[in-house]
Protein backbone atom coordinates (compact mmCIF):
# COMPACT_ATOMS: atom_id res chain seq x y z
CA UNK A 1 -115.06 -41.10 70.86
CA UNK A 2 -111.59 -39.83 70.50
CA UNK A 3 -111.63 -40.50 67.00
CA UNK A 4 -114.97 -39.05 66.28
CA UNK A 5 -113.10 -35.86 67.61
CA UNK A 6 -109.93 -36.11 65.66
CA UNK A 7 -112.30 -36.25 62.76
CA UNK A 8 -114.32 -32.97 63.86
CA UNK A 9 -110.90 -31.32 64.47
CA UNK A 10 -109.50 -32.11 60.50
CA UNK A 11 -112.96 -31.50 59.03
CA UNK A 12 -114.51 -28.27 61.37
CA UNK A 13 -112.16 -25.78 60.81
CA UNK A 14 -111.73 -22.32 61.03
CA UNK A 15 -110.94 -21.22 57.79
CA UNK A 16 -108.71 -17.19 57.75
CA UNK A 17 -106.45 -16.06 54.99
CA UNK A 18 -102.61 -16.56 54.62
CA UNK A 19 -102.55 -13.01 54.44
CA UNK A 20 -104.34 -12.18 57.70
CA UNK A 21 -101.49 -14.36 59.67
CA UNK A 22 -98.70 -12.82 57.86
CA UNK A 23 -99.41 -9.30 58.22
CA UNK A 24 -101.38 -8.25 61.30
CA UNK A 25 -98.57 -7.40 63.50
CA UNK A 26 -97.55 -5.24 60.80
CA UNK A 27 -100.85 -3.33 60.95
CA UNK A 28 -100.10 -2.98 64.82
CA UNK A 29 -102.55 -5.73 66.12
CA UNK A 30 -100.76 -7.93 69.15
CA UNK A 31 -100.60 -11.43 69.51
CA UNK A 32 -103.51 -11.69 71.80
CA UNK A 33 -105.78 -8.98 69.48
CA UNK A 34 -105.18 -11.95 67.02
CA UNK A 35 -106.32 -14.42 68.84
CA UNK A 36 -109.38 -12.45 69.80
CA UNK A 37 -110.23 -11.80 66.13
CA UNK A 38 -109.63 -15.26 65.32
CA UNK A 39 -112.49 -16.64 67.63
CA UNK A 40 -114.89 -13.57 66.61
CA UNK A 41 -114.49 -14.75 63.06
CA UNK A 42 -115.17 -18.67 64.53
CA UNK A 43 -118.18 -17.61 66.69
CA UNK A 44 -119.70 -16.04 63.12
CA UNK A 45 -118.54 -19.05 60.96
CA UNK A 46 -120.58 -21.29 63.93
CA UNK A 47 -124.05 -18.63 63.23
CA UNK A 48 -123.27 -16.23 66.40
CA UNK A 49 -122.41 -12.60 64.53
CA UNK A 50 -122.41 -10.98 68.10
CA UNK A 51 -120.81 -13.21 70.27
CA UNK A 52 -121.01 -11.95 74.11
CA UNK A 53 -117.83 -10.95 76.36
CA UNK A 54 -119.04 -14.08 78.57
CA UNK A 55 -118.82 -16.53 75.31
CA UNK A 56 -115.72 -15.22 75.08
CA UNK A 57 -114.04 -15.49 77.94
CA UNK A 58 -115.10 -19.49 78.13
CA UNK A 59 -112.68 -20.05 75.14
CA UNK A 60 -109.77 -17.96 75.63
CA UNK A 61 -106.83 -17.24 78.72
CA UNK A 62 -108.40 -14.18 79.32
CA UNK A 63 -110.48 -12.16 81.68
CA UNK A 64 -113.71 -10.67 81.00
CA UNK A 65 -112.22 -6.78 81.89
CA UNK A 66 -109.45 -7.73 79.42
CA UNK A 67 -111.75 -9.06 76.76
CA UNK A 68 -114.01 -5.84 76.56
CA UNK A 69 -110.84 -3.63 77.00
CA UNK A 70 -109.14 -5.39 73.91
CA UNK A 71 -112.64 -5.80 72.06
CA UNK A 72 -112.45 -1.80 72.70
CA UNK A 73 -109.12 -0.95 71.31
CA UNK A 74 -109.97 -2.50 68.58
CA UNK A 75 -113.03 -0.90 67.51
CA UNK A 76 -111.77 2.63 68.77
CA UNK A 77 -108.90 1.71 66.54
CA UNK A 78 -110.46 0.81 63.71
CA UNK A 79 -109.60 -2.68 62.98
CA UNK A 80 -113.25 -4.19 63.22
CA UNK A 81 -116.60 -2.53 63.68
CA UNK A 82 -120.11 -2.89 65.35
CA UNK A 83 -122.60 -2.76 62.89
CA UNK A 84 -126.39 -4.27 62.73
CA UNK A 85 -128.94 -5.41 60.11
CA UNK A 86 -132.25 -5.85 60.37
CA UNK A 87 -134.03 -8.85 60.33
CA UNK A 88 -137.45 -8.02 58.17
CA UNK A 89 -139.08 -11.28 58.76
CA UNK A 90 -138.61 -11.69 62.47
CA UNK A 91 -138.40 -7.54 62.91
CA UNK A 92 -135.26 -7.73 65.22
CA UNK A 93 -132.43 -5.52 64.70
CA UNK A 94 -129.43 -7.57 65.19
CA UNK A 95 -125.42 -6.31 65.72
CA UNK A 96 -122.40 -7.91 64.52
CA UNK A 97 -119.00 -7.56 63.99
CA UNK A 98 -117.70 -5.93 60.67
CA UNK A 99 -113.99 -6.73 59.49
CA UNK A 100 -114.05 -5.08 56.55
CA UNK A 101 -111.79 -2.20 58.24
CA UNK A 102 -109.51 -5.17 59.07
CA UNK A 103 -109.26 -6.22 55.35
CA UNK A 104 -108.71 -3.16 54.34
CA UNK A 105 -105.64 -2.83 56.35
CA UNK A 106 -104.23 -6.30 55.55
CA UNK A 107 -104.64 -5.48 51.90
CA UNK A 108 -102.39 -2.49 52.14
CA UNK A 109 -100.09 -3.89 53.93
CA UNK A 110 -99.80 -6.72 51.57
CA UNK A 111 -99.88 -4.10 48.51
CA UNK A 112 -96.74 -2.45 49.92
CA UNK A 113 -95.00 -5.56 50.66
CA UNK A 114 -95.81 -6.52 47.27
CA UNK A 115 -94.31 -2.75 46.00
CA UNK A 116 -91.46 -3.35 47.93
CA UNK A 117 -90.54 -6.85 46.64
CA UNK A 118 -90.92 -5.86 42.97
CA UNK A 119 -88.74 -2.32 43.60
CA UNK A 120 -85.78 -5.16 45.06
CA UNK A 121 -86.46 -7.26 42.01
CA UNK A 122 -86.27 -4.43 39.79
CA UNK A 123 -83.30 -2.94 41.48
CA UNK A 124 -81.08 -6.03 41.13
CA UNK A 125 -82.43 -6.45 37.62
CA UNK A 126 -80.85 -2.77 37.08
CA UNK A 127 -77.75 -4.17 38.56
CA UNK A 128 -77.45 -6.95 36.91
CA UNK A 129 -77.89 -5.13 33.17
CA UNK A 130 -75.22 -2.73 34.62
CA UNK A 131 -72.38 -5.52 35.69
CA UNK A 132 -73.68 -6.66 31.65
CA UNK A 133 -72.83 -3.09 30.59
CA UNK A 134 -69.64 -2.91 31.99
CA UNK A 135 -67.98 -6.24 31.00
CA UNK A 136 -69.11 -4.92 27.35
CA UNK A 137 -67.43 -1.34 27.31
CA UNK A 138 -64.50 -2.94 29.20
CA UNK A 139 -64.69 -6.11 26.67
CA UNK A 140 -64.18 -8.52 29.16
CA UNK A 141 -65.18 -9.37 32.43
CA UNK A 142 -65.02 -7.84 35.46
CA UNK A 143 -62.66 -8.78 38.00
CA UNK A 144 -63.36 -9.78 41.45
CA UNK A 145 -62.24 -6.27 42.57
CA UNK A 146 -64.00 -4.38 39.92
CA UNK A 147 -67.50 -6.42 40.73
CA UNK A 148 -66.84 -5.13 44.51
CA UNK A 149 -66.48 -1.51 43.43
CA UNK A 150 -69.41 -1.72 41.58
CA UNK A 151 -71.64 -3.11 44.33
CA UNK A 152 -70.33 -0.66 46.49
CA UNK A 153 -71.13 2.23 44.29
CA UNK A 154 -74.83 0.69 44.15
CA UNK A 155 -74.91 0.14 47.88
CA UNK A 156 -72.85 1.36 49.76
CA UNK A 157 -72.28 4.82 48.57
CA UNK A 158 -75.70 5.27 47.10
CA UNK A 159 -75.26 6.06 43.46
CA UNK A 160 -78.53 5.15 41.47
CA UNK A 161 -77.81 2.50 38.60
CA UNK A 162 -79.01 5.36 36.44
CA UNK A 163 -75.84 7.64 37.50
CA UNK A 164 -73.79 4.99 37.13
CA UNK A 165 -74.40 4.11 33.77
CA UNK A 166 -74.03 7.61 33.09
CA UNK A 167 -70.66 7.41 34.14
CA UNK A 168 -69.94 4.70 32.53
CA UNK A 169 -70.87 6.31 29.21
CA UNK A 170 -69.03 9.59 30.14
CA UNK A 171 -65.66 7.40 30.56
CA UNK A 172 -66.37 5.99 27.28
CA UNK A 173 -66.78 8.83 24.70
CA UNK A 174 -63.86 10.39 27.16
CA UNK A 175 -62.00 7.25 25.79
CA UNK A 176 -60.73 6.57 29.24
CA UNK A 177 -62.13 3.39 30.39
CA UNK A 178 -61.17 2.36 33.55
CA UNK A 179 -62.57 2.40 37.20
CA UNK A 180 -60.40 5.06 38.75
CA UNK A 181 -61.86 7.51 36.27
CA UNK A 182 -65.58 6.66 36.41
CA UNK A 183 -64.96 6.70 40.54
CA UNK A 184 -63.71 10.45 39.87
CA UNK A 185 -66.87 11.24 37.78
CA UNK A 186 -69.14 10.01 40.48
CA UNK A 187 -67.32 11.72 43.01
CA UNK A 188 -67.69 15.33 41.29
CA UNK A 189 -71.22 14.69 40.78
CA UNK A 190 -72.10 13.43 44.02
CA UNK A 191 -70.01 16.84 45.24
CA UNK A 192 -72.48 19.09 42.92
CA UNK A 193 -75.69 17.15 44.21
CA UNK A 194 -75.90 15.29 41.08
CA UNK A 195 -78.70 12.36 41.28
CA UNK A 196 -79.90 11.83 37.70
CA UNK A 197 -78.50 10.80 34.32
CA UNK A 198 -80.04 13.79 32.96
CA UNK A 199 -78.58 16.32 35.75
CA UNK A 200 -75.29 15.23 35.01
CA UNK A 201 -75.78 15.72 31.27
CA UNK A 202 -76.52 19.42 31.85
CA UNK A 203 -74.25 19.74 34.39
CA UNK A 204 -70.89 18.48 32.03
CA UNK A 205 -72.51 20.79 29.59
CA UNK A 206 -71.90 23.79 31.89
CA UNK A 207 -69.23 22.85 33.17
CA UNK A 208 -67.03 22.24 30.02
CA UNK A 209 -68.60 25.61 29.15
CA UNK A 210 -67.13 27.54 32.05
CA UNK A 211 -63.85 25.41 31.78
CA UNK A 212 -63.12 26.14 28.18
CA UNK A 213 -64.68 29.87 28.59
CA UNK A 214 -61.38 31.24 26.81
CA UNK A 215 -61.87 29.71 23.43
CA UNK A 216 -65.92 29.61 23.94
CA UNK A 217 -66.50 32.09 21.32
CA UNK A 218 -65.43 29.84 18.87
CA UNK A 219 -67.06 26.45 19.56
CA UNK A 220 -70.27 25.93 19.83
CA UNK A 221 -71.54 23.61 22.97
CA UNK A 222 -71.44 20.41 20.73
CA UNK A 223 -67.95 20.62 19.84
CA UNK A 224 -66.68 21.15 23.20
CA UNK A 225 -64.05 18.53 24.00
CA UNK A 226 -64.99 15.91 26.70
CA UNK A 227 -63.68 17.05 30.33
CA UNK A 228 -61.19 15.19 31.70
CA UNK A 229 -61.68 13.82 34.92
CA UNK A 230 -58.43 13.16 36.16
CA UNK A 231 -57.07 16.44 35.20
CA UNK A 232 -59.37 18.06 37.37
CA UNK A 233 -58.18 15.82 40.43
CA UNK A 234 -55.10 16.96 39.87
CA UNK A 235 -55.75 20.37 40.17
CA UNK A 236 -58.17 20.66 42.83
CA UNK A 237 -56.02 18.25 45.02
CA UNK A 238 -53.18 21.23 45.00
C-alpha cells in the first residue's frame, strides 16, 4: 500500500508554472493566498471548477471564515475571478474560477523583471566598452586606481556612460588626457545640469562662446579653441 502511494504521489501531480512560484509575492499575494490558489487550481485539474469553502477547508490549516475571507480578497482584488459557462447538453449553468487575471499579473511582473535584467546587462556592457575606450585613448591600461574612479563615476556619482565618454572625448581633442581633467569636466557639467552627450556638446559650444566673447567677432564657432578645464578651476577656486 505504501508504495502504491509513493507511486500516486510521483505520478499525480499538480502541475503550476515556474513563473507563478517566483513572482506572486511580488504581485502582493501572501504565502497562504498561494497556497489557496494552489489547491483551487488542483480541485480543477481533479474535474471540480467550483470547489466549495467546505472542500476547502478539509485540505488546508485553515478555517472556513478565513477561507471565504481570503477567497474574497482575492476576487475583490482581482487576482482570480468567478465566472460560469453553460452546459448546453445538460442545461446547467455552472461557475468556476478564472485565473486569467492572475496570469496576467505574473506575466508583467515577469516582463519587468525581464526589462530590468537586460537594462543591468546592457549597462555593464556600456561599462565595459567604456573601461575598452579608455585604456585606448590612454594607450595602456588602466590602473587599479583609475578602474576605481571610473566605477565610481558610473556608480557612485551617477554620471551616465554616455557623459562619460563625452568627457573622455572632450579631454582628448583638448589634448589633455588624464583623469584629473576629465573629473573637472564632469564636475562643471554635473554643476550646469548636464545629463547627455549632446547637452554637453551645446553647452561647450556656448560656453567657449561667452569665454572668448572678446575676439568672437573674428572666429567663427568652429574655430574656437577647446576650453580648458583646469584653467577654469583655477579661477573659480579664487
Amino acid at each position: 500500500m505504501e508504495r502504491e502511494i509513493y507511486q500516486y504521489l510521483k505520478e499525480k501531480a499538480t502541475s503550476v508554472s515556474h513563473l507563478l512560484l517566483k513572482h506572486y509575492a511580488k504581485i502582493g499575494l501572501s504565502d497562504q493566498q498561494m497556497m489557496l490558489i494552489l489547491h483551487l487550481i488542483a480541485f480543477q485539474n481533479e474535474g471540480k471548477e467550483f470547489p466549495t469553502v467546505k472542500e476547502l477547508e478539509n485540505r488546508m490549516a485553515a478555517g472556513g471564515a478565513e477561507i471565504m475571507g481570503m477567497l474574497q480578497k482575492l476576487v475583490q482584488k482581482e487576482y482570480i475571478r468567478i465566472d460560469e459557462y453553460m452546459d448546453d447538453i445538460q442545461g446547467v449553468r455552472y461557475e468556476y474560477f478564472d485565473f486569467d487575471p492572475l496570469y496576467h499579473r505574473i506575466a508583467k511582473a515577469a516582463e519587468m523583471e525581464l526589462s530590468v535584467n537586460e537594462a543591468a546587462a546592457a549597462s555593464q556592457n556600456e561599462e565595459k566598452d567604456l573601461y575598452t575606450m579608455f585604456e585606448q585613448e590612454f594607450g595602456r591600461p588602466l590602473s587599479p586606481i583609475e578602474c576605481e574612479t571610473l566605477s565610481i563615476w558610473i556608480e557612485k556619482d551617477g554620471y551616465s556612460a554616455e557623459l562619460v565618454e563625452a568627457a573622455l572625448r572632450e579631454a582628448v581633442v583638448s589634448g589633455k588626457i588624464n583623469f584629473r581633467y576629465i573629473d573637472r569636466i564632469l564636475f562643471e557639467w554635473q554643476r550646469n545640469n548636464i545629463r547627455t552627450a549632446r547637452e554637453a556638446r551645446e553647452h561647450g559650444l556656448r560656453f567657449r562662446q561667452k569665454y572668448h566673447r572678446d575676439d568672437r567677432s573674428q572666429k567663427s564657432p568652429s574655430s574656437i579653441p577647446h576650453f580648458n578645464w583646469l584653467e577654469y578651476e583655477d579661477e573659480i577656486d579664487q
